[in-house]
N, C-alpha and C. Protein backbone atom coordinates (compact mmCIF):
# COMPACT_ATOMS: atom_id res chain seq x y z
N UNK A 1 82.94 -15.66 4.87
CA UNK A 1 81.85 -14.78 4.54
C UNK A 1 80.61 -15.59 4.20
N UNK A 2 80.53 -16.43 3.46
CA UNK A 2 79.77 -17.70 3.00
C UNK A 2 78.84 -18.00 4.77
N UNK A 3 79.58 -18.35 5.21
CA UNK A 3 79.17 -18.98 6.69
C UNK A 3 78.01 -17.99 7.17
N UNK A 4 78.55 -16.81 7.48
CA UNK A 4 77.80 -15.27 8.26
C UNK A 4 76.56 -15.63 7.10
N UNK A 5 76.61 -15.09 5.83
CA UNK A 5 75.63 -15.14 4.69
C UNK A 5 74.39 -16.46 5.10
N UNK A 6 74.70 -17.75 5.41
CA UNK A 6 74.01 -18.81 5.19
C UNK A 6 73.27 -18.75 7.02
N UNK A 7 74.05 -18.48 7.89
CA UNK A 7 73.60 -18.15 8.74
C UNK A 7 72.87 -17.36 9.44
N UNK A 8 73.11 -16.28 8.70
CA UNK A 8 71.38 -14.96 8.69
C UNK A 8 70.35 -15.38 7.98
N UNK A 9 70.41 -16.13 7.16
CA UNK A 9 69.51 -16.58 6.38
C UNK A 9 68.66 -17.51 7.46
N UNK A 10 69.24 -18.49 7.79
CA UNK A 10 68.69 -19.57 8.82
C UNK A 10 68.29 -18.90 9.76
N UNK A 11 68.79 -17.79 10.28
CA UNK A 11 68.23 -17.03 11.80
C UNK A 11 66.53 -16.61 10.39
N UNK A 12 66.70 -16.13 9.85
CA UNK A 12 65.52 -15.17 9.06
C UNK A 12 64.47 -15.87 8.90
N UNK A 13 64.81 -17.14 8.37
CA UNK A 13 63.92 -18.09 8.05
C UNK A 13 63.40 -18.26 9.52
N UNK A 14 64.27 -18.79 10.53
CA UNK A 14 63.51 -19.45 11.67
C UNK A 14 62.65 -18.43 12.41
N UNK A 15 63.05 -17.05 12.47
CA UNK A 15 62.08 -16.18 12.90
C UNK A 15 60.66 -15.82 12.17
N UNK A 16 60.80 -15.95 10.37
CA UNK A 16 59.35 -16.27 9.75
C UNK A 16 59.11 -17.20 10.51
N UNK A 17 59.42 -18.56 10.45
CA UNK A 17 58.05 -19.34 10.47
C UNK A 17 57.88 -19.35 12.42
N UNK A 18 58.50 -18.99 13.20
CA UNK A 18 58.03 -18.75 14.54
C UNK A 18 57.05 -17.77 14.56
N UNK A 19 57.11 -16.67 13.84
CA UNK A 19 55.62 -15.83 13.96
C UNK A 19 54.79 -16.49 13.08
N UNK A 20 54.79 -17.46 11.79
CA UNK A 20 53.85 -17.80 11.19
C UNK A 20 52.96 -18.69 12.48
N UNK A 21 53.88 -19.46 12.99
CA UNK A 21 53.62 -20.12 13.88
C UNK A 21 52.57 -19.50 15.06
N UNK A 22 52.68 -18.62 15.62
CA UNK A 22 52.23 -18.16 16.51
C UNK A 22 51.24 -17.44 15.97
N UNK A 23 50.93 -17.07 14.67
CA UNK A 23 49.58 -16.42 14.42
C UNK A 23 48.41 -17.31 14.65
N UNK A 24 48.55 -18.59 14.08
CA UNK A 24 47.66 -19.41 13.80
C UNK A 24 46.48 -19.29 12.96
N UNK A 25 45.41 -19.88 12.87
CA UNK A 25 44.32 -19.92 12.31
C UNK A 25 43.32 -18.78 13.39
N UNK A 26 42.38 -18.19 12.48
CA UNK A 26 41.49 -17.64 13.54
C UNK A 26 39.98 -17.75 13.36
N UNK A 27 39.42 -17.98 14.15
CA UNK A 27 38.41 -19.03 14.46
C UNK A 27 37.08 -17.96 13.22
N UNK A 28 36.41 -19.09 12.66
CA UNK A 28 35.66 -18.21 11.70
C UNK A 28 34.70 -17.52 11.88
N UNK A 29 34.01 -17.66 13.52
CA UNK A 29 32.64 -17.17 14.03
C UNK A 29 33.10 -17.12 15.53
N UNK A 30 33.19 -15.72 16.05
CA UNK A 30 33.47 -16.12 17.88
C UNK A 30 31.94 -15.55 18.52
N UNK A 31 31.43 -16.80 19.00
CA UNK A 31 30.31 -16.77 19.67
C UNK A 31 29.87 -15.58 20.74
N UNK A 32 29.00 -15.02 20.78
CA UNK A 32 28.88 -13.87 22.00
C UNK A 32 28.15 -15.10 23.27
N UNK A 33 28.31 -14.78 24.78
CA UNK A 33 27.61 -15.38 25.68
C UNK A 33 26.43 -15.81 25.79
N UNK A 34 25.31 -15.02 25.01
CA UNK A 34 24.40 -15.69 24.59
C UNK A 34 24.48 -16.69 23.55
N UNK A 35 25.17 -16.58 22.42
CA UNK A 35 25.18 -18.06 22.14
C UNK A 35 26.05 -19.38 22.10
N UNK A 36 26.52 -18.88 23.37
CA UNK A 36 27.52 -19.63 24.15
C UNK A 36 26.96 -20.92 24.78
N UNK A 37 25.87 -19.70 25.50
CA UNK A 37 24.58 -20.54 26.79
C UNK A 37 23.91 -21.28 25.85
N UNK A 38 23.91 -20.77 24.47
CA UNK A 38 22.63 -21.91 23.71
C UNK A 38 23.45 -22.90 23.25
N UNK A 39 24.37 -22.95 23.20
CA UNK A 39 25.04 -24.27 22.77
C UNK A 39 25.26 -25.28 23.82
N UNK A 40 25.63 -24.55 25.07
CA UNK A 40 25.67 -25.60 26.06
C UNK A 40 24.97 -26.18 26.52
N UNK A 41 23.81 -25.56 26.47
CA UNK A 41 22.44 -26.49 26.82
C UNK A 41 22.25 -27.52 26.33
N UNK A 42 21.44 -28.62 26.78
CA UNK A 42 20.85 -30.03 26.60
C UNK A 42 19.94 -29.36 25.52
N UNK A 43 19.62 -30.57 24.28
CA UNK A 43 18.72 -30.44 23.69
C UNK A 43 17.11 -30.03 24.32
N UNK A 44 16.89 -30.52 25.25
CA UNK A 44 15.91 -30.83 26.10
C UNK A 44 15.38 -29.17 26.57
N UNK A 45 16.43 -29.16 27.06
CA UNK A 45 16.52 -27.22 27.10
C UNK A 45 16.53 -26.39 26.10
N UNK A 46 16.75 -26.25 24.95
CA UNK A 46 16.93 -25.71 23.97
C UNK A 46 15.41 -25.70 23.40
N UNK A 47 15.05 -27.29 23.45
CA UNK A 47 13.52 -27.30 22.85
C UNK A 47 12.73 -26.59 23.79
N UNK A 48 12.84 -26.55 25.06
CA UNK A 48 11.79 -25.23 26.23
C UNK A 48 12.02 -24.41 26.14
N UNK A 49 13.35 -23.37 25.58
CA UNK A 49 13.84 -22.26 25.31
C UNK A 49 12.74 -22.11 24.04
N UNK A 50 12.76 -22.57 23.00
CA UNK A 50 11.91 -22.70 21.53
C UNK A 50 10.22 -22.20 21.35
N UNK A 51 9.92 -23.30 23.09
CA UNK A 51 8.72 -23.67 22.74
C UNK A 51 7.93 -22.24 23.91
N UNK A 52 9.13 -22.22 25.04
CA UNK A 52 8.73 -20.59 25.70
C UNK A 52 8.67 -19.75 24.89
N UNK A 53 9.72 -19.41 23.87
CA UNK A 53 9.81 -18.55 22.69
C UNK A 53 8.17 -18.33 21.73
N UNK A 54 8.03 -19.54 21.36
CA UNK A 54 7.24 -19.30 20.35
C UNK A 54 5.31 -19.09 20.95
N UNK A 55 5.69 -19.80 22.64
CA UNK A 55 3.90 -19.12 23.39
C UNK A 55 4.05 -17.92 23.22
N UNK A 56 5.32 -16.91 23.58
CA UNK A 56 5.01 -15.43 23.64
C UNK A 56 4.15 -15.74 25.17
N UNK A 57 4.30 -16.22 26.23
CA UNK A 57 3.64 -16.19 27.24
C UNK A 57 4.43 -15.42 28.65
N UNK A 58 3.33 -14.83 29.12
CA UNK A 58 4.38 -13.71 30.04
C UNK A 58 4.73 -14.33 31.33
N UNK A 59 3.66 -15.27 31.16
CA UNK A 59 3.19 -16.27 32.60
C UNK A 59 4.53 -17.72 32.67
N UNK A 60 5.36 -17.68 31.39
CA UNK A 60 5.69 -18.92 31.10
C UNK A 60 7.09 -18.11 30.24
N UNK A 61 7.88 -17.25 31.02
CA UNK A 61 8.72 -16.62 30.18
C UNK A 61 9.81 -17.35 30.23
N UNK A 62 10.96 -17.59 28.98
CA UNK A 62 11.79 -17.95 28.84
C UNK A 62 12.90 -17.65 30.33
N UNK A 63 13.42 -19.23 30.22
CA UNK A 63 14.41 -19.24 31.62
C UNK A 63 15.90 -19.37 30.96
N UNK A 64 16.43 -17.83 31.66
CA UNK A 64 18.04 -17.43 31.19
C UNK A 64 18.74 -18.43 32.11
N UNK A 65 19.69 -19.32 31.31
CA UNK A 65 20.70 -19.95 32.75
C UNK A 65 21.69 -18.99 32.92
N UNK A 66 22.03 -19.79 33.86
CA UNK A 66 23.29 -18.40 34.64
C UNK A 66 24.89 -18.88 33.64
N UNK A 67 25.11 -18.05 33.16
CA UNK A 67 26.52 -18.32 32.99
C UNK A 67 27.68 -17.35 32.73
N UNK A 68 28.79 -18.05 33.16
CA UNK A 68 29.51 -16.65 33.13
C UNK A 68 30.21 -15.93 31.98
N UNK A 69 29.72 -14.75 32.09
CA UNK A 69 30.80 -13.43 31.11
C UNK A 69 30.48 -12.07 31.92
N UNK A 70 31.12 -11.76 30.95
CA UNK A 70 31.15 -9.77 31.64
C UNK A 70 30.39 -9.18 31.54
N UNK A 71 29.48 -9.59 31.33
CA UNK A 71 27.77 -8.81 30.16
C UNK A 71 27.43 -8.67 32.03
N UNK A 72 26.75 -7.67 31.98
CA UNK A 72 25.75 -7.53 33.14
C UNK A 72 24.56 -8.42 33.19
N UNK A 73 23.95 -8.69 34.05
CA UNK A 73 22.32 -9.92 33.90
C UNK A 73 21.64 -9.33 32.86
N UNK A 74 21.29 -8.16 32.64
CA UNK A 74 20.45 -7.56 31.83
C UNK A 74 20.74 -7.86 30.27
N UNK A 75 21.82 -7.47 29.95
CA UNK A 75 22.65 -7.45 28.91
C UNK A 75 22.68 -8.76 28.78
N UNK A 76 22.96 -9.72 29.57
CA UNK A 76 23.22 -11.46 28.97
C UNK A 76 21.76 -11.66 28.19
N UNK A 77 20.92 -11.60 29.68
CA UNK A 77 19.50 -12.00 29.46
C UNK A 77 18.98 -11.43 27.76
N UNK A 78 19.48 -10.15 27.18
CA UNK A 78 19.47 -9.74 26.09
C UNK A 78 19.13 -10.44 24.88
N UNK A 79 20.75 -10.69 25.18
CA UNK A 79 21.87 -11.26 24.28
C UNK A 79 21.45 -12.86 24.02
N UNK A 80 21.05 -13.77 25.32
CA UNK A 80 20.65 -14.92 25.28
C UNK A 80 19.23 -14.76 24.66
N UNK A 81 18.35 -14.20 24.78
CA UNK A 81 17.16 -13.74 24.22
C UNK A 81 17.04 -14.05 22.77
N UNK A 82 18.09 -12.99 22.03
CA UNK A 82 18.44 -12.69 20.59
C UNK A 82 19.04 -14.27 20.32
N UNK A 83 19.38 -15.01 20.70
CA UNK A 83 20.20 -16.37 20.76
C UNK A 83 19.00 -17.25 20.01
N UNK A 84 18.06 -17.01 21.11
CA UNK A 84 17.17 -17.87 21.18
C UNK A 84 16.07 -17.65 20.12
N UNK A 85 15.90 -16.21 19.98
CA UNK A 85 15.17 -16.01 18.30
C UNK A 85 15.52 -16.41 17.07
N UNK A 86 17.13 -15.82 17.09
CA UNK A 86 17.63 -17.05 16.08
C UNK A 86 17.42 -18.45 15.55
N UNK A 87 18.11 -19.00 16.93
CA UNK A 87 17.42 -20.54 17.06
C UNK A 87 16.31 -21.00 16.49
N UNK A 88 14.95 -20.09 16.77
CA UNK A 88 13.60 -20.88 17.30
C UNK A 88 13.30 -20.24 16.37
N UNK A 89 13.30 -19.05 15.42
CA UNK A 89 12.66 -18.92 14.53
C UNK A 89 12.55 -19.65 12.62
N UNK A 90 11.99 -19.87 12.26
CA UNK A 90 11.88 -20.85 11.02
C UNK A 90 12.56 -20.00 10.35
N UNK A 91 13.13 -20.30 9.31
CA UNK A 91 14.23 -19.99 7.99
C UNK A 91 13.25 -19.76 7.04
């Protein structure tokens, strides 16, 4: 009886920590596609994203890169937009 007893125990235990296992950690901020695209960019880009931002020029409008998610163009272009206000605006 001892045996069965010590042995459900060990099945019990090993099934906790296999789901502890498999939950894992979960990430503290999940980025939307727009600020996906702003991270991947070169500094270099980021500062023309900033500096289009802050002319407000219609002639000289901020350039969306292409990248992929499910967002429609419109919706990225948005979303990367709002990215970029973040970014570029002073604290």
């Amino acid at each position: 009886m001892r045996r069965v007893s010590t042995a459900v125990l060990a099945l019990a235990l090993a099934a906790l920590l296999a789901g502890c296992a498999q939950m894992g950690p979960k990430p503290a901020h999940t980025r939307s596609p727009g600020e996906a695209a702003w991270y991947e960019s070169t500094k270099k880009q980021q500062r023309e994203y900033c500096a289009a931002y802050r002319a407000h020029d219609p002639q000289h409008p901020i350039h969306v890169p292409s990248f992929a998610s499910a967002m429609s163009e419109n919706e990225f272009a948005d979303d990367f937009y709002g990215a970029v206000r973040k970014k570029c605006t002073p604290a």
